[in-house]
N, C-alpha and C. Protein backbone atom coordinates (compact mmCIF):
# COMPACT_ATOMS: atom_id res chain seq x y z
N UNK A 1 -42.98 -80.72 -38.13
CA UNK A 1 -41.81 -80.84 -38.99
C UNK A 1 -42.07 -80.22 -40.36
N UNK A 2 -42.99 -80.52 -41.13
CA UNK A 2 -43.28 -80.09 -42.02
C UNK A 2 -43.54 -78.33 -41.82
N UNK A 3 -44.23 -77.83 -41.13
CA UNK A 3 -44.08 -76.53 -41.43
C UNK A 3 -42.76 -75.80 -40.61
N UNK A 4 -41.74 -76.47 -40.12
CA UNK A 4 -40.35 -75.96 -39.76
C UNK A 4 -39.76 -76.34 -41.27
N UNK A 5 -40.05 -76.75 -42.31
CA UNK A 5 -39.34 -77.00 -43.24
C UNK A 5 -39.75 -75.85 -44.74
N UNK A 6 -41.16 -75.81 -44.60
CA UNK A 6 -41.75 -75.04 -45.26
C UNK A 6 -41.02 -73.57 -44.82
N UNK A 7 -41.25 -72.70 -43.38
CA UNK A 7 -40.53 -71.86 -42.72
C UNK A 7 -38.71 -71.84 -43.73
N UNK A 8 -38.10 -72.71 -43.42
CA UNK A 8 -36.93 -72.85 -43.95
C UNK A 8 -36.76 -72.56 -45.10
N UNK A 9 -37.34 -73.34 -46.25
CA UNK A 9 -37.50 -73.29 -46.88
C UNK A 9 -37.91 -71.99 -47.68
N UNK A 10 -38.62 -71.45 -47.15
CA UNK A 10 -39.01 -70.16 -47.76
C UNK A 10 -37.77 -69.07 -47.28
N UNK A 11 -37.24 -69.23 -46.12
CA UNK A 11 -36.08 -68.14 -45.90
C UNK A 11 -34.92 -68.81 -46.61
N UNK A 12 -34.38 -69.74 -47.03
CA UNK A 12 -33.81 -69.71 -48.02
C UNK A 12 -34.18 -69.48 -49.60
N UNK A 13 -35.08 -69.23 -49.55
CA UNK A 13 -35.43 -69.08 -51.05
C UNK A 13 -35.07 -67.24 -50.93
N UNK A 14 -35.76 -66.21 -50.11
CA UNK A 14 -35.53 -65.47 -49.62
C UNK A 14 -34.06 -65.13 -49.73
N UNK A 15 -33.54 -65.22 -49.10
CA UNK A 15 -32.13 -65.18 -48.86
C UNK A 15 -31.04 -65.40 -50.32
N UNK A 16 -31.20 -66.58 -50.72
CA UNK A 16 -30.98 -66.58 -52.28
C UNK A 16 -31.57 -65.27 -53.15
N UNK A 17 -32.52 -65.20 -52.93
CA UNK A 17 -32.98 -64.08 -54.02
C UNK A 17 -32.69 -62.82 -54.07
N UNK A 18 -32.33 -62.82 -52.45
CA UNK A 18 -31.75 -61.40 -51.76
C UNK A 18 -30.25 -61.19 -52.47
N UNK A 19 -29.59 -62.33 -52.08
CA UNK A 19 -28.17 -62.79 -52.66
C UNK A 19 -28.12 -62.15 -54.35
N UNK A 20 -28.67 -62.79 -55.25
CA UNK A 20 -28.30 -62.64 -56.54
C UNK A 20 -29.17 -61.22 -57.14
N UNK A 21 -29.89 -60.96 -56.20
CA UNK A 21 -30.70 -59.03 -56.80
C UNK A 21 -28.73 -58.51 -56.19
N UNK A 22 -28.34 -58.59 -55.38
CA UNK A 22 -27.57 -57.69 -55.54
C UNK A 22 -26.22 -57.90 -56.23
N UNK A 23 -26.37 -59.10 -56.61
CA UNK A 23 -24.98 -59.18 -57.88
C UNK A 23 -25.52 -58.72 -59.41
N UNK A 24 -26.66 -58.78 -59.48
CA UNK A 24 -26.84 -58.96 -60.87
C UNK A 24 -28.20 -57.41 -61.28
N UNK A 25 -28.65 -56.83 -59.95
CA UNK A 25 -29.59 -55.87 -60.13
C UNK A 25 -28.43 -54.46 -60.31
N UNK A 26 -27.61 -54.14 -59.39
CA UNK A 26 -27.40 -53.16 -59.81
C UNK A 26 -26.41 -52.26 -60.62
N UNK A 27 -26.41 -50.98 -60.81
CA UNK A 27 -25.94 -50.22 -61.81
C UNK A 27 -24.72 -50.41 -61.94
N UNK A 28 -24.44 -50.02 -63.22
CA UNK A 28 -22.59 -50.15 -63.97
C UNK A 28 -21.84 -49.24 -62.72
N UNK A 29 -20.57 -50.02 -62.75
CA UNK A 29 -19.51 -49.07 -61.63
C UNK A 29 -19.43 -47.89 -62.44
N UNK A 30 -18.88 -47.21 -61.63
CA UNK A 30 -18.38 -45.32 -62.14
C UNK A 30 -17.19 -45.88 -63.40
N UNK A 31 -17.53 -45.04 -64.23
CA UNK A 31 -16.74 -45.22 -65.14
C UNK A 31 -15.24 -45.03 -65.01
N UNK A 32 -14.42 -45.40 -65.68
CA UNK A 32 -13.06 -45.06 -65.56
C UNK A 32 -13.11 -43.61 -66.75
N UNK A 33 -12.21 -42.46 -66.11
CA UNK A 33 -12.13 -41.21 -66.93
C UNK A 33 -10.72 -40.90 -66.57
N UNK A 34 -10.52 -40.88 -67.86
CA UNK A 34 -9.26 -40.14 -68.14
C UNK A 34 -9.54 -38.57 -68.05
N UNK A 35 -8.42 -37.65 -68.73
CA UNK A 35 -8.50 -36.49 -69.27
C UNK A 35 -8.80 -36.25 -70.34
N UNK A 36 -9.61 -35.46 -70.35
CA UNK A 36 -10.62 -34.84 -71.42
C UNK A 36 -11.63 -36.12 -72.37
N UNK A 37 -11.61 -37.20 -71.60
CA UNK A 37 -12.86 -37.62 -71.94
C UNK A 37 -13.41 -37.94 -71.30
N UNK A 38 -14.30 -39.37 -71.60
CA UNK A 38 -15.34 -39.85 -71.25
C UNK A 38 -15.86 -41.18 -71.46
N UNK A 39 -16.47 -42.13 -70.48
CA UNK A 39 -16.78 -43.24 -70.77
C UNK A 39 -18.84 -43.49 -70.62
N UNK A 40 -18.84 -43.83 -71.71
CA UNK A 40 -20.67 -44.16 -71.74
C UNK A 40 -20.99 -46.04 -71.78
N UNK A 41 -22.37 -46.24 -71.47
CA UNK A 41 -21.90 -47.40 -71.59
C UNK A 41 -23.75 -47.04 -72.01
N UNK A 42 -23.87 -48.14 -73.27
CA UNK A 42 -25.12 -47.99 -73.78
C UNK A 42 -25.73 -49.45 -74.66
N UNK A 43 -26.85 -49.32 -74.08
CA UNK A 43 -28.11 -51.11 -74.40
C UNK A 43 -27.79 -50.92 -75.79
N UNK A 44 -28.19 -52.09 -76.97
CA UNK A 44 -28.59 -51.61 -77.96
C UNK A 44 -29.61 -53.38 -78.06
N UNK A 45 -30.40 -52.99 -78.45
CA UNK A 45 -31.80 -54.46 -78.17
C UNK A 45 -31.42 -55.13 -78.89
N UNK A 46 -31.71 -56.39 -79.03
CA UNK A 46 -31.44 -57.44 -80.35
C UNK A 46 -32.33 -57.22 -81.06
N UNK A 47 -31.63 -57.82 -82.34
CA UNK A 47 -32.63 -57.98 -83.42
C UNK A 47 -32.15 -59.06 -84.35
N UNK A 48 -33.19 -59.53 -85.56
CA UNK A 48 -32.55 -60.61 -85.88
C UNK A 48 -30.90 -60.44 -86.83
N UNK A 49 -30.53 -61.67 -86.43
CA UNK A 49 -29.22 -61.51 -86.91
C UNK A 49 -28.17 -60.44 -86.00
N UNK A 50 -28.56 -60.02 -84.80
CA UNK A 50 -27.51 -59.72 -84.26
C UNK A 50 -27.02 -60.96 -83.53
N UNK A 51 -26.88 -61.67 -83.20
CA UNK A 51 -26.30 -62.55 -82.42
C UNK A 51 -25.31 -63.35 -83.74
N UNK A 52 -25.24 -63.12 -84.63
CA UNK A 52 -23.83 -63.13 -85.39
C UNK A 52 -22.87 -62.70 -85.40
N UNK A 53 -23.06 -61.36 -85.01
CA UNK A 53 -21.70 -60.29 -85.25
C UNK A 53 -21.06 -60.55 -84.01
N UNK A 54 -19.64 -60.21 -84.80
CA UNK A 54 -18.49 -60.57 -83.06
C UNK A 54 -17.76 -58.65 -82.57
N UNK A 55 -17.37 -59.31 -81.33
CA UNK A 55 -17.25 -57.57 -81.08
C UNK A 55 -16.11 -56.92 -82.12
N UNK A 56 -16.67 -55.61 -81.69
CA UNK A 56 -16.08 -54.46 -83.06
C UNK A 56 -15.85 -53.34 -82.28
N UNK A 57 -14.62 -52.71 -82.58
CA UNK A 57 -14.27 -51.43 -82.20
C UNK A 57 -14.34 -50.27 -83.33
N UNK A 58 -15.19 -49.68 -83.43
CA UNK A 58 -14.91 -48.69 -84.02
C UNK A 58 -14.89 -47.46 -83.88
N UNK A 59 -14.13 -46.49 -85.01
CA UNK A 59 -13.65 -44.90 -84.56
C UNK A 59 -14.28 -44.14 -85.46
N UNK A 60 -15.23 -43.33 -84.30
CA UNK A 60 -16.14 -42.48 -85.27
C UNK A 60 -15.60 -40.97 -84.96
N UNK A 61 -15.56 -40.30 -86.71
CA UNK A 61 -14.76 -39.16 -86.63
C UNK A 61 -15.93 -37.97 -86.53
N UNK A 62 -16.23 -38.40 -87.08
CA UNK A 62 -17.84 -36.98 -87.19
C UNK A 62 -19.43 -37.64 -87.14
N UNK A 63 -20.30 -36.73 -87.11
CA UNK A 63 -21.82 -36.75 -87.17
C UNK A 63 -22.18 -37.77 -88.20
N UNK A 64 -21.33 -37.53 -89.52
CA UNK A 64 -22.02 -38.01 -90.69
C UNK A 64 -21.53 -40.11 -90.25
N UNK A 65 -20.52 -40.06 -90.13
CA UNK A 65 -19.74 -41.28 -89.20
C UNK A 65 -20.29 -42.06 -88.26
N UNK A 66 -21.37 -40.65 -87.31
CA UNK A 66 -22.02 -41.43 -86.32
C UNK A 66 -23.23 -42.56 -86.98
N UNK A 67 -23.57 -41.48 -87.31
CA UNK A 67 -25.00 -41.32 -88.45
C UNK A 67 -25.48 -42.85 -88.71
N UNK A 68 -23.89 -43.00 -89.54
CA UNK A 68 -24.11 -44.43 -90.56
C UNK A 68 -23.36 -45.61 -89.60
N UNK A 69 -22.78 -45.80 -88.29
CA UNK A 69 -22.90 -46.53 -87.34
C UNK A 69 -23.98 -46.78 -86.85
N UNK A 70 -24.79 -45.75 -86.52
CA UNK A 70 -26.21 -45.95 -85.86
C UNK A 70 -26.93 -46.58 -86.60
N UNK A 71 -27.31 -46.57 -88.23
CA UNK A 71 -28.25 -46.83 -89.10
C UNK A 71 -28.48 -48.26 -89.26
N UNK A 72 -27.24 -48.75 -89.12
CA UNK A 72 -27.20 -50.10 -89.06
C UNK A 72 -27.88 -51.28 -88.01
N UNK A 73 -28.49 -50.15 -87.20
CA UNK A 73 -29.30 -51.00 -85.82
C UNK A 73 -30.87 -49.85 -86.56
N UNK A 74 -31.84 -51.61 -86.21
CA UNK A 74 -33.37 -51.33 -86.21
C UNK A 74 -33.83 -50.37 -85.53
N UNK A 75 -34.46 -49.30 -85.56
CA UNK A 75 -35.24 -48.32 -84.63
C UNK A 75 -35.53 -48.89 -83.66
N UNK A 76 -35.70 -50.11 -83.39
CA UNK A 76 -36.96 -50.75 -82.42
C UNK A 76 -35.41 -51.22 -81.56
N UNK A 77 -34.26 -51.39 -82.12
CA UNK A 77 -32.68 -51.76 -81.06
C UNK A 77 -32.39 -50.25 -80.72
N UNK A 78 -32.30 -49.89 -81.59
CA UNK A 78 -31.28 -48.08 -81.26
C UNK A 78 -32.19 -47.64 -80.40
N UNK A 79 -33.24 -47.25 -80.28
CA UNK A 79 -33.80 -46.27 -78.94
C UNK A 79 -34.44 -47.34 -77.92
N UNK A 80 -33.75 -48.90 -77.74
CA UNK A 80 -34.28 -49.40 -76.48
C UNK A 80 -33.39 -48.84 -75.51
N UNK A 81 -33.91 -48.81 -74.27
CA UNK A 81 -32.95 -48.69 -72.85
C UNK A 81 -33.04 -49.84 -72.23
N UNK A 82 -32.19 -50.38 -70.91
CA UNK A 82 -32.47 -51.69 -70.68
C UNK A 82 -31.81 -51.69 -69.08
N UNK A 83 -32.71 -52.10 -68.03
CA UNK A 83 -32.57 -51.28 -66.93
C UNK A 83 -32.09 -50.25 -66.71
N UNK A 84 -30.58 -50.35 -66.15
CA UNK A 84 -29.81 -48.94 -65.56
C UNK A 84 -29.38 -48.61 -67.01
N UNK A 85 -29.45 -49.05 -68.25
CA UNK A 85 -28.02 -48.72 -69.18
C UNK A 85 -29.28 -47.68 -70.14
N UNK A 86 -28.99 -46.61 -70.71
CA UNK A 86 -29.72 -46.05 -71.58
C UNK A 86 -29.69 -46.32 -73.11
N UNK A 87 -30.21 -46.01 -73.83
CA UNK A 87 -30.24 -46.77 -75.12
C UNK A 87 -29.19 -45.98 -75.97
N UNK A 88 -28.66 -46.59 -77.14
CA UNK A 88 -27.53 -46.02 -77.64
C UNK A 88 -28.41 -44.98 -78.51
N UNK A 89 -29.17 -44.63 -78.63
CA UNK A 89 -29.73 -43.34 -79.21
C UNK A 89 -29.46 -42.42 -78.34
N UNK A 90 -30.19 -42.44 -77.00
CA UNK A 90 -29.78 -41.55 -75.80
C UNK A 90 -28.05 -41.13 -75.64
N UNK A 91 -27.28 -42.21 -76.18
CA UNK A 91 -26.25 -42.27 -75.13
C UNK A 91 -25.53 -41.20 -76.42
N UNK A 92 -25.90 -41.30 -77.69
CA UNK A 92 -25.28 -40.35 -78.47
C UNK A 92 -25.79 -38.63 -78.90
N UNK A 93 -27.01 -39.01 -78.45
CA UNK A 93 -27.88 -37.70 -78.91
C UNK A 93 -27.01 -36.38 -78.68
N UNK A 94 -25.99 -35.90 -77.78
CA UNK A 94 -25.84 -34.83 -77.70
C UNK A 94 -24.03 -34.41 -78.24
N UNK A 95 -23.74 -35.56 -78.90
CA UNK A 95 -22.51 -35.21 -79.97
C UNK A 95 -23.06 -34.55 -81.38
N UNK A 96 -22.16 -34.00 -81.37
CA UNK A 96 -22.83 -33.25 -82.68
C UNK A 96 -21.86 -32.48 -83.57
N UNK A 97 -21.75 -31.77 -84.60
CA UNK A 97 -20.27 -31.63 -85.12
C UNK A 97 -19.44 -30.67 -84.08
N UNK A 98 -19.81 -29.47 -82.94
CA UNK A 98 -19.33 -29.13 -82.33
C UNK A 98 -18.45 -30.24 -81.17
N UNK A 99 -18.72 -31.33 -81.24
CA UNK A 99 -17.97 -32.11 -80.70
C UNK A 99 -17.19 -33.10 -81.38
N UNK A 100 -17.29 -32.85 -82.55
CA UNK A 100 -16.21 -34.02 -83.01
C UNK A 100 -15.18 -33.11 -83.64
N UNK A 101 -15.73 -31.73 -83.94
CA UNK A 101 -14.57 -30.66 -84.62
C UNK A 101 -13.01 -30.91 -83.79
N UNK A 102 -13.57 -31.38 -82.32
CA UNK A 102 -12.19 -31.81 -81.26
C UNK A 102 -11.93 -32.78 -81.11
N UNK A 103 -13.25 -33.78 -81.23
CA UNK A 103 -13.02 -35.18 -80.31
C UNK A 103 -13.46 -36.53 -81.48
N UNK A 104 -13.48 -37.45 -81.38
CA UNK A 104 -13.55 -38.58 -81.29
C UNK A 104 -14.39 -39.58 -80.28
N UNK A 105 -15.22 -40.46 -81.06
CA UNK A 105 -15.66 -41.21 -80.30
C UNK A 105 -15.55 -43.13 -80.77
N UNK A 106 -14.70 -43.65 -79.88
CA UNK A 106 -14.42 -44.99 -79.42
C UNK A 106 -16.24 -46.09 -79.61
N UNK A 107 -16.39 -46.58 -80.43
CA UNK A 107 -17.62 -47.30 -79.86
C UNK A 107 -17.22 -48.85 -79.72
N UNK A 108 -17.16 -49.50 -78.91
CA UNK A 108 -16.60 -51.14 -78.27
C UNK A 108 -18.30 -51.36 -78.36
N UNK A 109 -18.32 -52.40 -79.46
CA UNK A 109 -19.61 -53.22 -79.87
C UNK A 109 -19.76 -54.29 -79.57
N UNK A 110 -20.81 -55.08 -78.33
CA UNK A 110 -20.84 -56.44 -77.52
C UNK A 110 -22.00 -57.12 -78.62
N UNK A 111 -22.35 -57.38 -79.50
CA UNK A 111 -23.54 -58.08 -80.26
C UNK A 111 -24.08 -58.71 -79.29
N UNK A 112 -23.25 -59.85 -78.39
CA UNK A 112 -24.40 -61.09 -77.77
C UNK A 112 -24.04 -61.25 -76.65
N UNK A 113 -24.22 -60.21 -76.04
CA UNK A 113 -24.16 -60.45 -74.58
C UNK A 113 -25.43 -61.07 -73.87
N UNK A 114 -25.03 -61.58 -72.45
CA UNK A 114 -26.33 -62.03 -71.63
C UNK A 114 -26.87 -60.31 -70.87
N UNK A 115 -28.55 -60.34 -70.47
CA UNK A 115 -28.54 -59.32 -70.04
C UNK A 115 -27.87 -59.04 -68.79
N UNK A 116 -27.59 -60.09 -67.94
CA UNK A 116 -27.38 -60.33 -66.76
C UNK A 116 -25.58 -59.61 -66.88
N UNK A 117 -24.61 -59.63 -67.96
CA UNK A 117 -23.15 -59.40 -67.75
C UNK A 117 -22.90 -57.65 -67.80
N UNK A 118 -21.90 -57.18 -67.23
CA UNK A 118 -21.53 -55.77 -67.10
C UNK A 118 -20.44 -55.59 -68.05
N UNK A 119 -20.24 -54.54 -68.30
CA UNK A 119 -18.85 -54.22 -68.70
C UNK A 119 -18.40 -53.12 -68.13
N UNK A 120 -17.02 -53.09 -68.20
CA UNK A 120 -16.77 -51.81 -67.94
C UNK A 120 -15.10 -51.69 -68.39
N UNK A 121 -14.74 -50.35 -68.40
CA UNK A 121 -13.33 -49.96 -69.22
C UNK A 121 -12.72 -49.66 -67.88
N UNK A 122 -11.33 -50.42 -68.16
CA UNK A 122 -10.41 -50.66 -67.44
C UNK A 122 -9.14 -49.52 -67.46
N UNK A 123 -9.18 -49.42 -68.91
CA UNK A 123 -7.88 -48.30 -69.00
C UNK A 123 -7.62 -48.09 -71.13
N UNK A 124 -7.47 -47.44 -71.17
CA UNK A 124 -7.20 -46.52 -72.76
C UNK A 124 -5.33 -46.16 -72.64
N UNK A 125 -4.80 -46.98 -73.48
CA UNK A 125 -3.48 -46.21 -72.87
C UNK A 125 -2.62 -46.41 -74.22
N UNK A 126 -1.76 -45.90 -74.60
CA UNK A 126 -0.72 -46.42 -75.81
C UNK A 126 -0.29 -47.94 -76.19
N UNK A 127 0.03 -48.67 -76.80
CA UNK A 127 0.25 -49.23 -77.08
C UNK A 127 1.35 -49.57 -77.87
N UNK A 128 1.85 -51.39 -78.66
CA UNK A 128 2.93 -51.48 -79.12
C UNK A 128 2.66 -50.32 -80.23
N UNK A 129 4.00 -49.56 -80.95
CA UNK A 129 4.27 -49.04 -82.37
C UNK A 129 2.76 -47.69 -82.06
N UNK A 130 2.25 -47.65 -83.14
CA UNK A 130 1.37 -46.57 -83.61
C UNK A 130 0.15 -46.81 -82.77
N UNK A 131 -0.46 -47.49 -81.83
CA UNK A 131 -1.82 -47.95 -81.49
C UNK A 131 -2.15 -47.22 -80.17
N UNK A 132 -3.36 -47.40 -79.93
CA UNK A 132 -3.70 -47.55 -78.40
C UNK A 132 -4.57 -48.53 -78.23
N UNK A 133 -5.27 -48.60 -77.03
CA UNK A 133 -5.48 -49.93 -76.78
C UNK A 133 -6.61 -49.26 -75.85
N UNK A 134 -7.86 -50.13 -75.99
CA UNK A 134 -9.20 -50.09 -74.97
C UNK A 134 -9.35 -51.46 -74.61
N UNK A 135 -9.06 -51.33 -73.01
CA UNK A 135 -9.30 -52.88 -71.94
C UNK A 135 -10.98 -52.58 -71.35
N UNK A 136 -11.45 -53.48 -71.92
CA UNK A 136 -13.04 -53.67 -71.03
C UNK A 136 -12.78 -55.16 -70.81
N UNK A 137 -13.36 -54.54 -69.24
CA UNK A 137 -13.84 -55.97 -68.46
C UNK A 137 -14.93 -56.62 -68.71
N UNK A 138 -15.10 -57.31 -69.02
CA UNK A 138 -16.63 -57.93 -68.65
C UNK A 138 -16.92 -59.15 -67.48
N UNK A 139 -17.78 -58.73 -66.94
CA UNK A 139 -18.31 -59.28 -65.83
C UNK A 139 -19.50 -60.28 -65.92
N UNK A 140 -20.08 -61.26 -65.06
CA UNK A 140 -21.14 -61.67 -64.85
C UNK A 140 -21.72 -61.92 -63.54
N UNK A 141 -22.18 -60.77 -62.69
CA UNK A 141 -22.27 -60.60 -61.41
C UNK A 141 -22.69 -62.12 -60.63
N UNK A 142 -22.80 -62.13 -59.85
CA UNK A 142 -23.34 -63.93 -59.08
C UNK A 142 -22.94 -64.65 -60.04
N UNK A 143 -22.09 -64.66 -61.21
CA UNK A 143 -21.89 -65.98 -61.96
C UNK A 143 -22.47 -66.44 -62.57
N UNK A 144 -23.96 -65.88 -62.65
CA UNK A 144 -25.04 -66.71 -63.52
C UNK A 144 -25.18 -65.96 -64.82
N UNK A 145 -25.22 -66.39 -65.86
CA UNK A 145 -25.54 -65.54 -66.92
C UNK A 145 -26.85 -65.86 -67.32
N UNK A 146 -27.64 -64.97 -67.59
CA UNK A 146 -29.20 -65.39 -68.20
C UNK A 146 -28.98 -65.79 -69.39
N UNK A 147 -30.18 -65.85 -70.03
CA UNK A 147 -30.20 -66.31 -71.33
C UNK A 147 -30.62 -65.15 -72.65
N UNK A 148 -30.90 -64.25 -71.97
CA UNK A 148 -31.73 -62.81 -72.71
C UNK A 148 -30.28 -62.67 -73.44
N UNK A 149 -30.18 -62.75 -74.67
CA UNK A 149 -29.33 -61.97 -75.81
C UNK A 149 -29.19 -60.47 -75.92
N UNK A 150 -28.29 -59.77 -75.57
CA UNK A 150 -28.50 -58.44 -75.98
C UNK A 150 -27.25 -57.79 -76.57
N UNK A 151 -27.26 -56.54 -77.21
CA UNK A 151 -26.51 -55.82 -77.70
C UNK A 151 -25.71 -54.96 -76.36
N UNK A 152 -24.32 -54.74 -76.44
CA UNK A 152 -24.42 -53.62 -75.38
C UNK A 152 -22.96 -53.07 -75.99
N UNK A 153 -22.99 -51.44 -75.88
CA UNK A 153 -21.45 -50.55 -76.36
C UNK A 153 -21.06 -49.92 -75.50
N UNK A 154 -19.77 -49.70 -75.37
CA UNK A 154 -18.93 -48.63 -74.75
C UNK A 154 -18.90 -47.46 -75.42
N UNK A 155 -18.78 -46.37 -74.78
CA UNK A 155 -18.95 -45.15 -75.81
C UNK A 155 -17.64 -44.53 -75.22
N UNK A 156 -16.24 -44.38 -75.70
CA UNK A 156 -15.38 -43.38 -74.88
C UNK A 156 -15.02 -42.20 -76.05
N UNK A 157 -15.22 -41.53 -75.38
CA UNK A 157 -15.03 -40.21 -76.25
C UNK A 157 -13.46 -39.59 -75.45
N UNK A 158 -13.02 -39.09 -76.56
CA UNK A 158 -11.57 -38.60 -76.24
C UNK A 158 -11.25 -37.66 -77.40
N UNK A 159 -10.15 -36.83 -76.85
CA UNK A 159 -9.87 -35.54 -77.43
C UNK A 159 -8.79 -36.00 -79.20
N UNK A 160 -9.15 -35.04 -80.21
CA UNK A 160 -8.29 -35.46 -81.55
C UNK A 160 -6.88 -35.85 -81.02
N UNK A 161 -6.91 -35.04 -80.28
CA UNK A 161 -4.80 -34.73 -79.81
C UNK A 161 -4.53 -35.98 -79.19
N UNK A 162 -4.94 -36.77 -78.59
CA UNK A 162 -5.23 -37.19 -77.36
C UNK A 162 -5.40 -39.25 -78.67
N UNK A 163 -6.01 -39.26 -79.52
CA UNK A 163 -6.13 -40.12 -80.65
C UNK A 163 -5.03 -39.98 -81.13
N UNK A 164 -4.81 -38.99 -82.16
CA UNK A 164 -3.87 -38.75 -83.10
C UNK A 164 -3.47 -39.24 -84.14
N UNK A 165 -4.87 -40.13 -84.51
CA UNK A 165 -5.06 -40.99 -85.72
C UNK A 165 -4.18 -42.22 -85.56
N UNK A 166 -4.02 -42.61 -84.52
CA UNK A 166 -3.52 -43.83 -83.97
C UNK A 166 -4.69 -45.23 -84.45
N UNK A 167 -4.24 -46.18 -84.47
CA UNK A 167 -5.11 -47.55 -84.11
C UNK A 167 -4.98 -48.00 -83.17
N UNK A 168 -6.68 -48.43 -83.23
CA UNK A 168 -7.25 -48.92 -81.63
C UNK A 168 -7.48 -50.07 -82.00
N UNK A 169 -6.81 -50.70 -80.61
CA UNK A 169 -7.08 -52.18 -80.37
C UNK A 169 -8.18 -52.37 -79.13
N UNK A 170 -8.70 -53.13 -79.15
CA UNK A 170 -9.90 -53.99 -77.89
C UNK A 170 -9.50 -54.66 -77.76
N UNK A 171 -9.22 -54.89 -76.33
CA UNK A 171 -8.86 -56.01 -75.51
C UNK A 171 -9.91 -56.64 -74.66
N UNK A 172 -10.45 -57.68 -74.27
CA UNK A 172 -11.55 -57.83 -73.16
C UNK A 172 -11.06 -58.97 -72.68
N UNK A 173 -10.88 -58.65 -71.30
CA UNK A 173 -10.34 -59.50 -69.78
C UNK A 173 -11.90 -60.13 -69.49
């Protein structure tokens, strides 16, 4: 009896573990893409005093814009990566003023997420009066949320024309 229980026992432990690696191990869904942009989704590590800040959308117009968004995270947050997600240093490195001379970039700022939750963008679309509007989902695969604190951003880049110096709202379902 005892080792039919031990047996058991271990294939459910098994089986559980099998269970929650695949809610919570793997990679962000395919992004949602519109025309002429783009959706990034990028770690940024904790550090102290991030687990204060509440989420933030902001609209970065140029390099110098990016610059001083980025500065505001520790070296040791800005170039972490964190499993599948690359670090928000990576995820910006190749904007540069040849890309903002057209475009715009959306950054949706998570301060305190668990590592265990996903996000992902649902839809970018007009809104009431002058606005548009960015829907991210957030998820927590198997339901469990860990306890690891982390930073995590959306990066959607989209065309000037396409903005039009509109205000953006964040929504999260």
């Amino acid at each position: 009896m005892r080792t039919f229980c031990r047996g058991a026992c271990a294939v459910l432990c098994v089986a559980l573990a099998w269970f929650f690696s695949i809610g919570c191990a793997g990679p962000y869904e395919p992004p949602f893409v519109w025309k002429d942009g783009f959706v990034r989704y990028a770690h940024v590590g904790w550090f102290e005093g991030s687990e204060e800040g509440e989420n933030e959308l902001t609209v970065l117009r140029s390099v110098k814009e990016q610059e001083s968004f980025c500065a505001r995270f520790p070296a040791s947050a800005f170039g972490q990566a964190y499993a599948e997600l690359p670090s928000l240093e990576e995820s910006v490195a190749d904007l540069d003023e040849a890309y903002f001379a057209e475009n715009v970039l959306l950054v949706a700022y998570f301060p305190n997420e668990s590592g265990s939750c996903r996000l992902r963008v649902e839809d970018l679309s007009a809104g009431e009066g002058n606005t548009l509007v960015l829907t991210v989902r957030r998820t927590v695969p198997g339901g469990i949320a860990t306890e690891d604190i982390v930073g995590r951003a959306v990066l959607a880049g989209l065309s000037r024309d396409f903005y039009g110096g509109r205000k953006v709202l964040l929504a999260v379902l």
